[in-house]
C-alpha atoms as a PDB file:
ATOM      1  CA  UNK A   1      54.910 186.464 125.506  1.00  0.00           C
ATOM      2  CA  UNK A   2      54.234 187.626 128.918  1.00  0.00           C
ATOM      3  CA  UNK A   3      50.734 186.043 128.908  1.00  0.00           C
ATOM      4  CA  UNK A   4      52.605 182.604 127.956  1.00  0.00           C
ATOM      5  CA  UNK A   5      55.610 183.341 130.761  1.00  0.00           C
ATOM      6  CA  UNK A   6      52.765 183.509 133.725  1.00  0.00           C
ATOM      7  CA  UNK A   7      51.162 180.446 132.254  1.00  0.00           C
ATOM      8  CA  UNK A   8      54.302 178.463 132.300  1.00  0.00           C
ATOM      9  CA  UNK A   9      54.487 179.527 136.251  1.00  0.00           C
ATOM     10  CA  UNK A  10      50.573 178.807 136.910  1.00  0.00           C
ATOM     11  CA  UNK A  11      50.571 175.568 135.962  1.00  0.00           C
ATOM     12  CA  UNK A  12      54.224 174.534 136.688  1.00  0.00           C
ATOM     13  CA  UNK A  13      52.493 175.720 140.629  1.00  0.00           C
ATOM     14  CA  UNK A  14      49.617 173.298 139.699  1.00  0.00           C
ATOM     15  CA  UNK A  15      51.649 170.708 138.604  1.00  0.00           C
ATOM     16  CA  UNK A  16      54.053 170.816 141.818  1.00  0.00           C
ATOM     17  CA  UNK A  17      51.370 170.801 143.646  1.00  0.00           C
ATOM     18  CA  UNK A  18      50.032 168.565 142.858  1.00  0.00           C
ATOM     19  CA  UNK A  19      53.068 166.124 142.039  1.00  0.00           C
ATOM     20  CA  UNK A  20      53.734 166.715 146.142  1.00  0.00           C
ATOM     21  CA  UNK A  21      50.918 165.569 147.985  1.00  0.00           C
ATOM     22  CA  UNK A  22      50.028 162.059 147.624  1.00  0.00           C
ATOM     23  CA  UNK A  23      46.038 162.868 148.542  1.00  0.00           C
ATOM     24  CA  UNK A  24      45.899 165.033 145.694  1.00  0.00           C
ATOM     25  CA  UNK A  25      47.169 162.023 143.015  1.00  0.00           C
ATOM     26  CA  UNK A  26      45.153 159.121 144.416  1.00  0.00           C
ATOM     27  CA  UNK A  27      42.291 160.740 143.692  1.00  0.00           C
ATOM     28  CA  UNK A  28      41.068 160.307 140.588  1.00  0.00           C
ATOM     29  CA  UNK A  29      38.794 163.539 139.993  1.00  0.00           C
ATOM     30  CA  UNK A  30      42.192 165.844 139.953  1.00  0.00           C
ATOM     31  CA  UNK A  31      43.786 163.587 137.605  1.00  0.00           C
ATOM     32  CA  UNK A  32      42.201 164.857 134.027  1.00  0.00           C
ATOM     33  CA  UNK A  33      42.393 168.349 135.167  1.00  0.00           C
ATOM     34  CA  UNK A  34      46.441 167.955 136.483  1.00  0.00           C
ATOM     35  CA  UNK A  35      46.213 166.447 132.791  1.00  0.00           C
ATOM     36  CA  UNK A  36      45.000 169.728 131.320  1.00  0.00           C
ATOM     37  CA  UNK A  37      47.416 172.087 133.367  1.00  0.00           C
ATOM     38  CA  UNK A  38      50.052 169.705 131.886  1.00  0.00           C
ATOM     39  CA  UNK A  39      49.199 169.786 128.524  1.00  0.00           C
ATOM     40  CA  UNK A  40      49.041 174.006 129.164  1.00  0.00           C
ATOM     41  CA  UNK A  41      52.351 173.934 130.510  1.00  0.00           C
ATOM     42  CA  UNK A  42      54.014 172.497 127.557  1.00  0.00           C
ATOM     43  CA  UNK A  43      51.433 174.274 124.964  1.00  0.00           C
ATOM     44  CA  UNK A  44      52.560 177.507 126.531  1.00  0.00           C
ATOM     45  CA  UNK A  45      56.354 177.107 127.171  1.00  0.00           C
ATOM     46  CA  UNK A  46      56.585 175.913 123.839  1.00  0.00           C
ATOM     47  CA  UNK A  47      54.921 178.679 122.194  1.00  0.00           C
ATOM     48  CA  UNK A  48      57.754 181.094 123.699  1.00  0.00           C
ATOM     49  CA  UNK A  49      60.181 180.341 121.338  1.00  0.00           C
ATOM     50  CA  UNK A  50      57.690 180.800 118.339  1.00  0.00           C
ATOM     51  CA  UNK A  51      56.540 184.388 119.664  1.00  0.00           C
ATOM     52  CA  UNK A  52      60.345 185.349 120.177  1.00  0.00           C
ATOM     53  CA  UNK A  53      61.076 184.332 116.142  1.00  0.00           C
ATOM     54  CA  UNK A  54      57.711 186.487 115.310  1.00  0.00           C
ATOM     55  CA  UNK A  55      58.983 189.694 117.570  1.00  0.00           C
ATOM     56  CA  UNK A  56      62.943 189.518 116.975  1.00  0.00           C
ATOM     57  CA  UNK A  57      62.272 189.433 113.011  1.00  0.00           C
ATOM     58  CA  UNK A  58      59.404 192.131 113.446  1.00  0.00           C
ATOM     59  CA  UNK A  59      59.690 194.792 110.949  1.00  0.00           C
ATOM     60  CA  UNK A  60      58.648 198.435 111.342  1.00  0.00           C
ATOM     61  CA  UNK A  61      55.447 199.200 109.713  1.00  0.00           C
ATOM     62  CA  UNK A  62      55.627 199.929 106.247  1.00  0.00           C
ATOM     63  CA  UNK A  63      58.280 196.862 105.039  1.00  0.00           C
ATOM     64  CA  UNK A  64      56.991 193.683 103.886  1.00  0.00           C
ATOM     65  CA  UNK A  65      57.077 190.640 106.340  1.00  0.00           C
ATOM     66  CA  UNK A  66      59.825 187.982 105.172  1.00  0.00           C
ATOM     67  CA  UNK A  67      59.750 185.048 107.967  1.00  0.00           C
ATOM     68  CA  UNK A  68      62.242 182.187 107.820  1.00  0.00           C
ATOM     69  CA  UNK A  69      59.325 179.730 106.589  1.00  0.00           C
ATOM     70  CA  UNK A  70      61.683 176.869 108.197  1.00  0.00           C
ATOM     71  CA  UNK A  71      62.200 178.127 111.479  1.00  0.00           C
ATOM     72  CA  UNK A  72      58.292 179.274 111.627  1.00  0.00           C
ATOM     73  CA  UNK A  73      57.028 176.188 111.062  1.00  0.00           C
ATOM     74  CA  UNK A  74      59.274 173.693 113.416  1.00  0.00           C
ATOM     75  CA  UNK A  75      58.932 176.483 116.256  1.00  0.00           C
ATOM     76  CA  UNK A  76      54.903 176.544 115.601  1.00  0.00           C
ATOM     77  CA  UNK A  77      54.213 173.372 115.117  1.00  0.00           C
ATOM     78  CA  UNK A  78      54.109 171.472 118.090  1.00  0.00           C
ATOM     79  CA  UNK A  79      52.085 174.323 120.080  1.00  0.00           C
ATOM     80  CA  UNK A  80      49.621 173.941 117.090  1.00  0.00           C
ATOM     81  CA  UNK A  81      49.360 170.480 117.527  1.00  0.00           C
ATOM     82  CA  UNK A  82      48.993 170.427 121.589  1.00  0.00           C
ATOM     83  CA  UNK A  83      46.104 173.060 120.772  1.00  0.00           C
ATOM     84  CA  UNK A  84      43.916 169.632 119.397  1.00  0.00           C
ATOM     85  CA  UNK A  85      45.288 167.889 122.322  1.00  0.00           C
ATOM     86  CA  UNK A  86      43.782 170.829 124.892  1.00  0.00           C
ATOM     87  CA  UNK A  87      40.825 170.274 123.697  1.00  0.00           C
ATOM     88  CA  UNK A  88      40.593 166.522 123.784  1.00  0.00           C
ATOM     89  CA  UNK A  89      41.729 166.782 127.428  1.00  0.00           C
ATOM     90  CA  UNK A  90      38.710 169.534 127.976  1.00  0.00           C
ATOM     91  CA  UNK A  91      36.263 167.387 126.341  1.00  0.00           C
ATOM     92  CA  UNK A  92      37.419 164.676 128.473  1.00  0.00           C
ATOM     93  CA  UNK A  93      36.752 166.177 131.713  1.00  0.00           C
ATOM     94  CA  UNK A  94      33.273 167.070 130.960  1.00  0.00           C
ATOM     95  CA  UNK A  95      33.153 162.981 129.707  1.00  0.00           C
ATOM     96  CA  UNK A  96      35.191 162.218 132.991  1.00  0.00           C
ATOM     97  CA  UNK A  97      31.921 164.153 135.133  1.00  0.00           C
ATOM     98  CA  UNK A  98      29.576 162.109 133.503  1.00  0.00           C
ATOM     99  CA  UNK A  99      31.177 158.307 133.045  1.00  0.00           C
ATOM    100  CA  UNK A 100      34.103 158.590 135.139  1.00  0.00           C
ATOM    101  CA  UNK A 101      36.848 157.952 132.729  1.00  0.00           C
ATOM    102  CA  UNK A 102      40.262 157.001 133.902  1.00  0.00           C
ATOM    103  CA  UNK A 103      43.030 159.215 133.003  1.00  0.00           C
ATOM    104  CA  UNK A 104      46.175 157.321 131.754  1.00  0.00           C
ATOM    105  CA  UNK A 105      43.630 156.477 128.583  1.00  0.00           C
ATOM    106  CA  UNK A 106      42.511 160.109 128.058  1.00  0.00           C
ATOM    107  CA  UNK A 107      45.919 161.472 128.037  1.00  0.00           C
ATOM    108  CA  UNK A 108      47.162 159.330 125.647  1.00  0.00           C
ATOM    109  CA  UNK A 109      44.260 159.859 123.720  1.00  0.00           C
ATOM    110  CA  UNK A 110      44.904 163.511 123.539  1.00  0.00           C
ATOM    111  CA  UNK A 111      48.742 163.008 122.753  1.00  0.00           C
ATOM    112  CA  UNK A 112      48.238 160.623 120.175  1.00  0.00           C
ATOM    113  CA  UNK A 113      45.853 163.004 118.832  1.00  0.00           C
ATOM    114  CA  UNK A 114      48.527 165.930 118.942  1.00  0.00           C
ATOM    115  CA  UNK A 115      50.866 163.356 117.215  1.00  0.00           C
ATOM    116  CA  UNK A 116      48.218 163.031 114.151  1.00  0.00           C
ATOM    117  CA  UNK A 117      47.872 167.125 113.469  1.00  0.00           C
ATOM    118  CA  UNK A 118      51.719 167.225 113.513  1.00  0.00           C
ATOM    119  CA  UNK A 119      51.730 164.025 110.747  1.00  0.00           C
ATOM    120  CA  UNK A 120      48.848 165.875 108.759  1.00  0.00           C
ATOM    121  CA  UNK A 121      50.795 168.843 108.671  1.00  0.00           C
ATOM    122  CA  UNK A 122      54.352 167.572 107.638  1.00  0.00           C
ATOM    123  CA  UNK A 123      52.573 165.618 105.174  1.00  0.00           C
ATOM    124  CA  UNK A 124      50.510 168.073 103.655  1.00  0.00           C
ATOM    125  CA  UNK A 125      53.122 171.281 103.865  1.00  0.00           C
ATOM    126  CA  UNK A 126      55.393 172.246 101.297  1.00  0.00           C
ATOM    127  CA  UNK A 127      57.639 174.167 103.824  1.00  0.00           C
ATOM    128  CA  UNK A 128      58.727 177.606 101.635  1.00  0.00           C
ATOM    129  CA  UNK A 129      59.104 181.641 102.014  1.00  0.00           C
ATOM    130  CA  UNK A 130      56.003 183.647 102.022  1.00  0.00           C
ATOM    131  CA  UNK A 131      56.403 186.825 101.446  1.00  0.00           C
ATOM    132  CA  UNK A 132      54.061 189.102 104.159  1.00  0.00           C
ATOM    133  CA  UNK A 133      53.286 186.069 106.043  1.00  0.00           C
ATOM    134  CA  UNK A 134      52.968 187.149 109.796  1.00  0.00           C
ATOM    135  CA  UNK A 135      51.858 183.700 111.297  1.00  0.00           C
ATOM    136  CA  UNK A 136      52.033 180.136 111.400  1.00  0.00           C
ATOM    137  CA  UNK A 137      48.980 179.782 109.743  1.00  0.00           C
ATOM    138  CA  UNK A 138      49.782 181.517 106.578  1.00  0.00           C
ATOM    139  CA  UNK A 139      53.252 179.136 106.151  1.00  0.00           C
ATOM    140  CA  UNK A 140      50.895 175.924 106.337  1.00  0.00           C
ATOM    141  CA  UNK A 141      48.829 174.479 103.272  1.00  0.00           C
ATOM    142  CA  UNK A 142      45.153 174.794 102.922  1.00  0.00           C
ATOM    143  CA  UNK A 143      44.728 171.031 103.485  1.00  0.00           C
ATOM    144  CA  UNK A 144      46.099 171.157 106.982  1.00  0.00           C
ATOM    145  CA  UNK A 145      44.036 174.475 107.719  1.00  0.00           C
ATOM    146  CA  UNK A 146      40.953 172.997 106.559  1.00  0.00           C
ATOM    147  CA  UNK A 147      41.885 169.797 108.647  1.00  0.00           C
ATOM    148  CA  UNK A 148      42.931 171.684 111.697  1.00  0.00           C
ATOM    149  CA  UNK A 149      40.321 174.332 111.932  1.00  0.00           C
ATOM    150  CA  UNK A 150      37.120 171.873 111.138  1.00  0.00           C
ATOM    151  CA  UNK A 151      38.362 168.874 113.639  1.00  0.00           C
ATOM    152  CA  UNK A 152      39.515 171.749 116.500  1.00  0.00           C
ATOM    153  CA  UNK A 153      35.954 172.617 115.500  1.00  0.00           C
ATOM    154  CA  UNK A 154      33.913 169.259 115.852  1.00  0.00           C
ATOM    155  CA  UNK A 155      35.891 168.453 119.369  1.00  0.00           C
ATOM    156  CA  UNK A 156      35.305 171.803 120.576  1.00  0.00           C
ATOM    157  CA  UNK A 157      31.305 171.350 119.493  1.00  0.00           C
ATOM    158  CA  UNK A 158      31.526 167.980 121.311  1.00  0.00           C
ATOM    159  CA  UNK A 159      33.057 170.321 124.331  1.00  0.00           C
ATOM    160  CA  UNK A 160      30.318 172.919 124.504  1.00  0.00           C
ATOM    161  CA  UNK A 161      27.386 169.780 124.022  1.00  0.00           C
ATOM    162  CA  UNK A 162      28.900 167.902 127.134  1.00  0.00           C
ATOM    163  CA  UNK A 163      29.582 171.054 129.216  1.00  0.00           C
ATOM    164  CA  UNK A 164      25.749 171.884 128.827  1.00  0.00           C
ATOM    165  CA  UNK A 165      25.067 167.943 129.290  1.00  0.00           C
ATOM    166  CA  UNK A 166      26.990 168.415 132.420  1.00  0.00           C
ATOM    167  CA  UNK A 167      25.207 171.073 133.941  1.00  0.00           C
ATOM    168  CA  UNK A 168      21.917 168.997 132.929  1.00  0.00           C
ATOM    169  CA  UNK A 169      22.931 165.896 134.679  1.00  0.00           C
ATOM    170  CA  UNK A 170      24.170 167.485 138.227  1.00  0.00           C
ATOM    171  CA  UNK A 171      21.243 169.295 138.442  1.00  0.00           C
ATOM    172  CA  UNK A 172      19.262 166.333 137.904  1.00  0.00           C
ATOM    173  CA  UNK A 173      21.737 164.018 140.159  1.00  0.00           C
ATOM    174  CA  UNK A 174      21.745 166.544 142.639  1.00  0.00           C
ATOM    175  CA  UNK A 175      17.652 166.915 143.226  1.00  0.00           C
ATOM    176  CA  UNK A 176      17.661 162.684 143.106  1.00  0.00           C
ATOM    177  CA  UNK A 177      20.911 161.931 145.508  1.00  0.00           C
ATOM    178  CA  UNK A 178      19.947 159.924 148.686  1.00  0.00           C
ATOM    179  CA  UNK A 179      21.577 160.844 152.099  1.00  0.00           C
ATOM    180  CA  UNK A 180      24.024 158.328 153.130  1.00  0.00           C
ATOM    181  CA  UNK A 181      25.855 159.071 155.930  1.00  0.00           C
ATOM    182  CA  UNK A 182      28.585 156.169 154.591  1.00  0.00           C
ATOM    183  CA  UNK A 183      29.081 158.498 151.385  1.00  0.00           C
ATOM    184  CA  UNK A 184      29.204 161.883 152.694  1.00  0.00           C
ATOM    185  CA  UNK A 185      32.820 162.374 152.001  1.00  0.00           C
ATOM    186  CA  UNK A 186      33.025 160.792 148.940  1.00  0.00           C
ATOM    187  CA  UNK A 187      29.867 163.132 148.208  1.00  0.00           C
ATOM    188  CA  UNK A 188      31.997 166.026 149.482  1.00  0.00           C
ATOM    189  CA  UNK A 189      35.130 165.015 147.181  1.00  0.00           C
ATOM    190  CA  UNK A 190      32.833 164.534 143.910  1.00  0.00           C
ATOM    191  CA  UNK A 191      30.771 167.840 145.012  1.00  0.00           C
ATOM    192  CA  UNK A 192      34.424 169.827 144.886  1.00  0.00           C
ATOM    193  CA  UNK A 193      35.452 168.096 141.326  1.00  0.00           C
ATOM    194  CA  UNK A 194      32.587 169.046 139.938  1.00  0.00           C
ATOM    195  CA  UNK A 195      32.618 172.735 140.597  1.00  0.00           C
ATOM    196  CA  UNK A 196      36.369 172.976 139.848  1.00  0.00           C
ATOM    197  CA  UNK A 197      35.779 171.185 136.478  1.00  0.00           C
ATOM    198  CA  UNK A 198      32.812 173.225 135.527  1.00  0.00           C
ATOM    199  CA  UNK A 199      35.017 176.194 136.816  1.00  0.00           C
ATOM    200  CA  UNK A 200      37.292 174.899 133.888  1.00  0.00           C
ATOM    201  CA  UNK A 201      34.750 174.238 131.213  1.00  0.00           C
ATOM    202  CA  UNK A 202      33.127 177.357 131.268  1.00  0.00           C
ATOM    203  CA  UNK A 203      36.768 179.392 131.087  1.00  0.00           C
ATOM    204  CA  UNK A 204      37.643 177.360 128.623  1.00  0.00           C
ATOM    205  CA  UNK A 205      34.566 177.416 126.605  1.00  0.00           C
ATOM    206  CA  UNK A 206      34.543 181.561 126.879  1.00  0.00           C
ATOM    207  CA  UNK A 207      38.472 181.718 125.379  1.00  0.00           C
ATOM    208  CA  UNK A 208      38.847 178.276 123.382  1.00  0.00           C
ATOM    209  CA  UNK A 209      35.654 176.879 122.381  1.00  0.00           C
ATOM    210  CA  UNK A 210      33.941 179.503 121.309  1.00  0.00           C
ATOM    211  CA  UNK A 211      37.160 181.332 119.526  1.00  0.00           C
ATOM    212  CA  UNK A 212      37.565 177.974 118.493  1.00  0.00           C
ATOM    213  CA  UNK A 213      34.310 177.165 116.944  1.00  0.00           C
ATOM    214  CA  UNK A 214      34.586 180.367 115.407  1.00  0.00           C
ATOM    215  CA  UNK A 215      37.621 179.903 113.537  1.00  0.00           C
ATOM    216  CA  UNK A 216      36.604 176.852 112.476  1.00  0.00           C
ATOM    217  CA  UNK A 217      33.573 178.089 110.930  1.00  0.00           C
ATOM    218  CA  UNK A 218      35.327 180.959 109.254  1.00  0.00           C
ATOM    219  CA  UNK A 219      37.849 178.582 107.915  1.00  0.00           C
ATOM    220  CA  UNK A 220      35.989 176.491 106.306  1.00  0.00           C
ATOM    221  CA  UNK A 221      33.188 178.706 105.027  1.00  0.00           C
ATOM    222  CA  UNK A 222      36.521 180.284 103.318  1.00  0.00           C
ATOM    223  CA  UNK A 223      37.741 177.057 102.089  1.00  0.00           C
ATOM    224  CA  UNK A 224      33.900 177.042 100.390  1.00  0.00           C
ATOM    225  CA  UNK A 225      34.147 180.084  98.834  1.00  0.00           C
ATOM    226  CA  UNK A 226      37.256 179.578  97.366  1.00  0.00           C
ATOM    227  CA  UNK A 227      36.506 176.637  95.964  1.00  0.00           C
ATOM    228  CA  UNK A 228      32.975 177.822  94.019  1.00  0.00           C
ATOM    229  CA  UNK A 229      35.504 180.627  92.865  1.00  0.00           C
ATOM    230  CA  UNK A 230      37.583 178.156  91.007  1.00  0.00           C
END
């Protein structure tokens, strides 16, 4: 919860930011990665009222969990489904370094991609108690896990093959580049958003591709053996 409270307050900083200074939004380098502290705003001050349900129905250790599978599920859900759209946005930067992509397409890509994890899990979850059910996860059905954790996989794959395409190509750009004295500040600006970008790749491959890749792995080699059980 406190993690999530100075998140809201980074990137609400970002966002003023960079809402207030008119160099800042005509240039189109900063726009994905405003995008991306957007997108972390509302992932993490919506995930506040989710962690509040989880610690003001804590019980002490011992007692059996018993959730309100209802209010679980509506407070989780849309933080689950801005999760897919945090990675689209990632994966969109690294795309962004290497074809300059425009953002207004990108961030609706990434919402309307939010908007399909929240339709596959409404229509796939038969909303009910569990019984020692400590998560979100645990309320949803195995279709939607299998869904969510494999496709949060293959974008965060897509991620991690970019980010290392990335670091390929400005090498590679950099040791070819001509001087010309007419492009030295544009040279300048791109210089800058490609450090901060690769600055934000490489955090976010460390705690959400990797994790995420991870999970995703573990999910469905799960899913696997569960289903050579039966």
């Amino acid at each position: 919860l406190i993690i999530c409270t100075f998140q809201v307050l980074a990137n609400l900083i970002v966002l003023i930011a960079f809402g207030g200074d008119a160099k800042l939004r005509r240039n189109p380098n900063l726009i994905l990665l405003a995008s991306l502290a957007f997108i972390d705003f509302a992932y993490a001050l919506l995930s506040i009222p989710y962690l509040i349900i989880l610690i003001t129905f804590w019980v002490p250790e011992g007692e059996e969990f018993n959730y309100n599978a209802v209010m679980v599920i509506y407070s989780g859900a849309m933080p689950a489904a801005l999760m897919k759209s945090g990675c689209t946005i990632t994966t969109l930067i690294a795309l962004d370094r290497v074809i300059a992509l425009y953002f207004i397409g990108g961030f609706i890509v990434s919402l309307l991609m939010a908007l399909f994890d929240l339709t596959i899990l409404f229509r796939f979850t038969h909303i009910h108690a569990v019984p020692g059910c400590t998560s979100f996860d645990c309320f949803t059905s195995t279709k939607f896990r299998a869904y969510w954790g494999l496709s949060n996989m293959v974008v965060n794959t897509i991620s991690c093959i970019l980010t290392i395409a990335l670091v390929i190509g400005l090498k590679r750009l950099r040791a070819n580049r001509q001087e010309h004295l007419s492009r030295v500040r544009q040279a300048a600006r791109d210089k800058s958003a490609d450090r901060v970008a690769m600055y934000i790749l490489i955090v976010s491959a460390v705690f959400g591709v990797i994790p995420g890749t991870i999970n995703g792995c573990a999910e469905f080699t799960h899913i696997v053996v569960c289903v050579s059980i039966l």
